[in-house]
C-alpha atoms as a PDB file:
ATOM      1  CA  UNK A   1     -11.585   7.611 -16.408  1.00  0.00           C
ATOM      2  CA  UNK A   2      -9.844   7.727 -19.821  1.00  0.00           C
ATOM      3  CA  UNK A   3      -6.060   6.547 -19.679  1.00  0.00           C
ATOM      4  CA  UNK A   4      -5.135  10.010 -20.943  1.00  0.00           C
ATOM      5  CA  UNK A   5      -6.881  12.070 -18.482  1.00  0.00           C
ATOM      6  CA  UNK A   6      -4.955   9.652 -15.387  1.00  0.00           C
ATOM      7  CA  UNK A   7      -1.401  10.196 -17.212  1.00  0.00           C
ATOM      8  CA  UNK A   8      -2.253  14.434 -16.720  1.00  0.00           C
ATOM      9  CA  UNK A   9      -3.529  13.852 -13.722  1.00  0.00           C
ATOM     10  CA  UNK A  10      -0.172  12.458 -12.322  1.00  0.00           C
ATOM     11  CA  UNK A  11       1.607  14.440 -14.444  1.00  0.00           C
ATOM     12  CA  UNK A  12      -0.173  17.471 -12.726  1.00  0.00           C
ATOM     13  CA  UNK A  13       0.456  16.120  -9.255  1.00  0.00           C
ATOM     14  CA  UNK A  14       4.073  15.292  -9.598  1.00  0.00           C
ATOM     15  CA  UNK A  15       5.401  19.040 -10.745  1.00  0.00           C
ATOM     16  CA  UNK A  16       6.994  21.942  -8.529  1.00  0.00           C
ATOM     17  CA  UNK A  17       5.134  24.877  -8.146  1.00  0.00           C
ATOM     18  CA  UNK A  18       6.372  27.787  -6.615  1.00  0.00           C
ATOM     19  CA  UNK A  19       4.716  29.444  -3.270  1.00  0.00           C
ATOM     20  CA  UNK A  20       2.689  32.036  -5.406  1.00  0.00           C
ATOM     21  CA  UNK A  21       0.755  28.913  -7.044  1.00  0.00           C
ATOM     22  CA  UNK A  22       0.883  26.936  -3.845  1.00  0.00           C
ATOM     23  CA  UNK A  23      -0.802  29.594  -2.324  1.00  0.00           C
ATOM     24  CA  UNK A  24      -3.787  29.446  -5.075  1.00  0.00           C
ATOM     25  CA  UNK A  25      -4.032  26.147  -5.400  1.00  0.00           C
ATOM     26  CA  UNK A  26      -4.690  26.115  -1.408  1.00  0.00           C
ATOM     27  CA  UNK A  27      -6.721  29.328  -1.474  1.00  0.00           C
ATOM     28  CA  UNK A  28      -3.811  30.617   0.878  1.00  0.00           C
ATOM     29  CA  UNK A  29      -1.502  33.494   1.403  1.00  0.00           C
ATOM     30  CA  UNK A  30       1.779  33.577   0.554  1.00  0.00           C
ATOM     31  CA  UNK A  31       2.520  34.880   3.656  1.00  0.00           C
ATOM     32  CA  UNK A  32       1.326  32.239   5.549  1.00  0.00           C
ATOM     33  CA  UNK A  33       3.046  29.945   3.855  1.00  0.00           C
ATOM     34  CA  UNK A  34       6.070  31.548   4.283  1.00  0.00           C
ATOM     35  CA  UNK A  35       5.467  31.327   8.297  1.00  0.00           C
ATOM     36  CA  UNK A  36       4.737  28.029   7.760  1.00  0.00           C
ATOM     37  CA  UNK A  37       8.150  27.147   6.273  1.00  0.00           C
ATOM     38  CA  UNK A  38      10.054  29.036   9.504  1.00  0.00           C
ATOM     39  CA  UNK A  39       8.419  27.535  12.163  1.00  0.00           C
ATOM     40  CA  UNK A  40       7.427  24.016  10.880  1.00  0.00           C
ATOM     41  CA  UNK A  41       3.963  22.733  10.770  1.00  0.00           C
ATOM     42  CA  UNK A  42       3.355  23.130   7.082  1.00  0.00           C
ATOM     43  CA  UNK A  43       3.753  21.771   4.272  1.00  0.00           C
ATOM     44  CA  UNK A  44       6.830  19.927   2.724  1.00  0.00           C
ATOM     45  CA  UNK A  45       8.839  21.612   0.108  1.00  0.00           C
ATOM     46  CA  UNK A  46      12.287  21.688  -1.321  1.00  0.00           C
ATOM     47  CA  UNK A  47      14.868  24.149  -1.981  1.00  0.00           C
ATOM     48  CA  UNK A  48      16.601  24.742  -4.691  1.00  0.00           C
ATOM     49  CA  UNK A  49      19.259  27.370  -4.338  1.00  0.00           C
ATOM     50  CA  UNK A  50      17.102  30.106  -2.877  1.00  0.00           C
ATOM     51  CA  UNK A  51      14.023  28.912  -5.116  1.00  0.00           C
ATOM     52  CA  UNK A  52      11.266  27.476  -3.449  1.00  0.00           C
ATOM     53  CA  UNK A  53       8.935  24.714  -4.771  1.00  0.00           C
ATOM     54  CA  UNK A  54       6.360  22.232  -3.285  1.00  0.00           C
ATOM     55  CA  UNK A  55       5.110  19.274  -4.945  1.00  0.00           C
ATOM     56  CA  UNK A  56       1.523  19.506  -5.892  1.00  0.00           C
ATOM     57  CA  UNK A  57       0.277  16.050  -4.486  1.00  0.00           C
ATOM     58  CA  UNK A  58       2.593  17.348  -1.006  1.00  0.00           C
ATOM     59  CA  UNK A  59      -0.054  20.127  -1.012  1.00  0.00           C
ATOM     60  CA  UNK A  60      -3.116  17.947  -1.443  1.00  0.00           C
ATOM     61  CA  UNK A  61      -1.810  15.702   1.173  1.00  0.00           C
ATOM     62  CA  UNK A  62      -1.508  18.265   3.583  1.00  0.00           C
ATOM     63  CA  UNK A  63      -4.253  19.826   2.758  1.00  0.00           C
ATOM     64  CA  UNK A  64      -6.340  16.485   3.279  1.00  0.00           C
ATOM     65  CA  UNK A  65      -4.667  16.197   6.584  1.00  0.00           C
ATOM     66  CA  UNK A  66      -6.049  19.255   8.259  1.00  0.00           C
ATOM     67  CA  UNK A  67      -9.792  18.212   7.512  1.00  0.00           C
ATOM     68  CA  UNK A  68     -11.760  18.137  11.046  1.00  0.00           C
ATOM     69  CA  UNK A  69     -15.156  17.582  11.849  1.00  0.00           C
ATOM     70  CA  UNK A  70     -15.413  20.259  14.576  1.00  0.00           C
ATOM     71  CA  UNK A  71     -13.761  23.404  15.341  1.00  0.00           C
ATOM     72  CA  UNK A  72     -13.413  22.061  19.133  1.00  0.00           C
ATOM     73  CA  UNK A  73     -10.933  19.086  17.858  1.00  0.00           C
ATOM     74  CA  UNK A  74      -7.940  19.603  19.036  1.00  0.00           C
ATOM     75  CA  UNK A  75      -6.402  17.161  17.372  1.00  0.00           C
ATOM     76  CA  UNK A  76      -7.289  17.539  13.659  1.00  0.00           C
ATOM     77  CA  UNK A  77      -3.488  19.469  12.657  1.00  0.00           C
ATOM     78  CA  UNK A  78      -4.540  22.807  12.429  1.00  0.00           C
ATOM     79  CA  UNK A  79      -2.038  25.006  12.656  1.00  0.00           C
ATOM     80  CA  UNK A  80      -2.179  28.140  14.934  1.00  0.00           C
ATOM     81  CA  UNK A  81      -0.499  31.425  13.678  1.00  0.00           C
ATOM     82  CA  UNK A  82       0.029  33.140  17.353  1.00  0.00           C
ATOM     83  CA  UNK A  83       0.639  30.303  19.382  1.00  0.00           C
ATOM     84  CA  UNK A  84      -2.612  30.262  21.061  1.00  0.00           C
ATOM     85  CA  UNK A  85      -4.648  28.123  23.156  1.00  0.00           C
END
């Protein structure tokens, strides 16, 4: 990997983005994100004022830690909307 192309790659994952690009970059709703932030489970962001940012290696880390292997593992972070079982 060229030195340049590592120094934009950092660059990349170090910015804020705001929950409309956080939700593309994670093929996600905004919505859901937004449910995420009020009851916990998602993932971490910052405030600023009312303005709302996540880092974009924050979202590739949480993203990574929801991978599974089965739909039956319980334990593999996923996140339930409703509260179910």
């Amino acid at each position: 990997m060229r030195v340049g192309h590592m120094e934009a790659e950092l660059e990349f994952r170090d910015r804020f983005v705001d929950d409309v690009e956080a939700a593309a970059l994670l093929s996600l709703s905004r919505s859901y994100l937004r449910q995420l932030r009020l009851r916990g489970g998602g993932c971490a962001f910052s405030s600023f004022g009312r303005a709302v940012r996540y880092r974009v290696s924050d979202l590739f880390e949480w993203a990574a830690s929801k991978s599974a292997t089965s739909t039956s593992n319980r334990d593999c972070g996923a996140t339930p909307l409703h509260g179910g079982a």
